[in-house]
Protein backbone atom coordinates (compact mmCIF):
# COMPACT_ATOMS: atom_id res chain seq x y z
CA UNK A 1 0.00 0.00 0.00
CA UNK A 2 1.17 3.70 -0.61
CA UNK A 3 2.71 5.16 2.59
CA UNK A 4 -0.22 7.24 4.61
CA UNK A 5 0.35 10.86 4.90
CA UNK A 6 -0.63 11.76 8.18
CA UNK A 7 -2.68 15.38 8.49
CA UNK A 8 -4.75 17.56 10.94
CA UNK A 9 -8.34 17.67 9.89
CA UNK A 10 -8.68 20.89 7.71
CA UNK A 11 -5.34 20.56 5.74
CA UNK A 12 -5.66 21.65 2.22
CA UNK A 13 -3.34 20.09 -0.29
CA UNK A 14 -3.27 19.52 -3.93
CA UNK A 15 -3.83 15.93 -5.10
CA UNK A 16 -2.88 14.22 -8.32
CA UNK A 17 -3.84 11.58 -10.21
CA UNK A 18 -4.53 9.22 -13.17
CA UNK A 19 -8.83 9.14 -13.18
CA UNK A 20 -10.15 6.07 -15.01
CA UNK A 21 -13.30 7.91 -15.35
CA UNK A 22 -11.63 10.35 -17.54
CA UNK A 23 -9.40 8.50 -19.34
CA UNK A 24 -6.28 11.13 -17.54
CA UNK A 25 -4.52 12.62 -14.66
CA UNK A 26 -6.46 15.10 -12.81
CA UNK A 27 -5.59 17.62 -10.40
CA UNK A 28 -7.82 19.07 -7.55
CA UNK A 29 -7.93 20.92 -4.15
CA UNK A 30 -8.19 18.95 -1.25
CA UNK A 31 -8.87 19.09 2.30
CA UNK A 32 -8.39 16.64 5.36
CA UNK A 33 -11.79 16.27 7.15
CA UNK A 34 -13.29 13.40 9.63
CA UNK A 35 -14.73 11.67 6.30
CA UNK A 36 -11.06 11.17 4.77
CA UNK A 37 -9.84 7.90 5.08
CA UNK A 38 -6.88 5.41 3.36
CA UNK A 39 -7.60 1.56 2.71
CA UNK A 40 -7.95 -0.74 0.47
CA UNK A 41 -10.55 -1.77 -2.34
CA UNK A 42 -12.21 -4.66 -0.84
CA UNK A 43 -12.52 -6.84 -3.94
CA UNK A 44 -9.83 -6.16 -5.90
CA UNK A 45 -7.28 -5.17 -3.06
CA UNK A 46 -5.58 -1.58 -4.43
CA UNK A 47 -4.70 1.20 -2.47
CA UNK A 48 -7.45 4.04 -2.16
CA UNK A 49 -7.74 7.48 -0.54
CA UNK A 50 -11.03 9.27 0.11
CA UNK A 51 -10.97 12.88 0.58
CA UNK A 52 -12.68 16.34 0.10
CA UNK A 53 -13.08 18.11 -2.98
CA UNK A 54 -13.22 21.81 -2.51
CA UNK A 55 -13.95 22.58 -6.04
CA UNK A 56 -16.71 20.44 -6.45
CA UNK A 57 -17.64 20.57 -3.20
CA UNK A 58 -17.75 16.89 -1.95
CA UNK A 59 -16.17 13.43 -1.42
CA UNK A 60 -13.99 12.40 -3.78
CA UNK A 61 -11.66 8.90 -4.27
CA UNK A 62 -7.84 8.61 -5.33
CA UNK A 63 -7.09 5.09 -6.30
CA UNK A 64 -4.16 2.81 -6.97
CA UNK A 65 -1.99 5.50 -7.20
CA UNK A 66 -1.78 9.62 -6.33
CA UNK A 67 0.34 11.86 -5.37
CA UNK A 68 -0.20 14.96 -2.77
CA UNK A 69 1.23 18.16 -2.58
CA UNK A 70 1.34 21.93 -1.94
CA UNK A 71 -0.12 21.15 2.19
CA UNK A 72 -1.27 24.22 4.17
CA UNK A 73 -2.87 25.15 6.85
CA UNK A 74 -6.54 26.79 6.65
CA UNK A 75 -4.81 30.19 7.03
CA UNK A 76 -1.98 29.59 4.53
CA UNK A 77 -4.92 28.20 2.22
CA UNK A 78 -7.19 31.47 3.39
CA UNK A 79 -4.55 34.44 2.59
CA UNK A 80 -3.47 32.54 -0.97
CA UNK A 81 -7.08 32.79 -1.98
CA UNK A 82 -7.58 35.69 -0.58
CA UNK A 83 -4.56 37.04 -2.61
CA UNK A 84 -6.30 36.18 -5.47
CA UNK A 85 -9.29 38.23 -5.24
């Protein structure tokens, strides 16, 4: 299994990777809440790692492989935004 990042619940980060669903790698914002979780697909056994969308505003799920970075804190994440109004 991938190696478990460890985060406080409300991390943001940027995750990456390859979505079957759309035939390519993807790139979102993330954040760490009580509903994010690692493990493993039940049937067919691959890594998997649920987490929160901010974009689209829900729960989302990494699988097989992804990689994370670009981790702040709420205010890091609050004053970039911010910036960019």
């Amino acid at each position: 299994m991938k190696e478990k990042q460890q985060f406080d619940i409300g991390t943001y980060f940027t995750i990456k990777y390859y979505a079957d669903k759309h035939s390519k790698t993807i790139t979102r914002r993330g954040q760490f809440t009580e509903e994010c979780e690692y493990g493993n697909h039940k049937v067919h056994g691959y890594p998997y790692f649920r987490y929160f969308d901010v974009d689209a505003n829900g729960i989302r799920c990494a699988s097989k492989s992804w990689e994370i970075s670009e981790v702040r804190t709420w205010l890091n994440y609050f004053y970039s935004v911010w910036y960019l109004l």
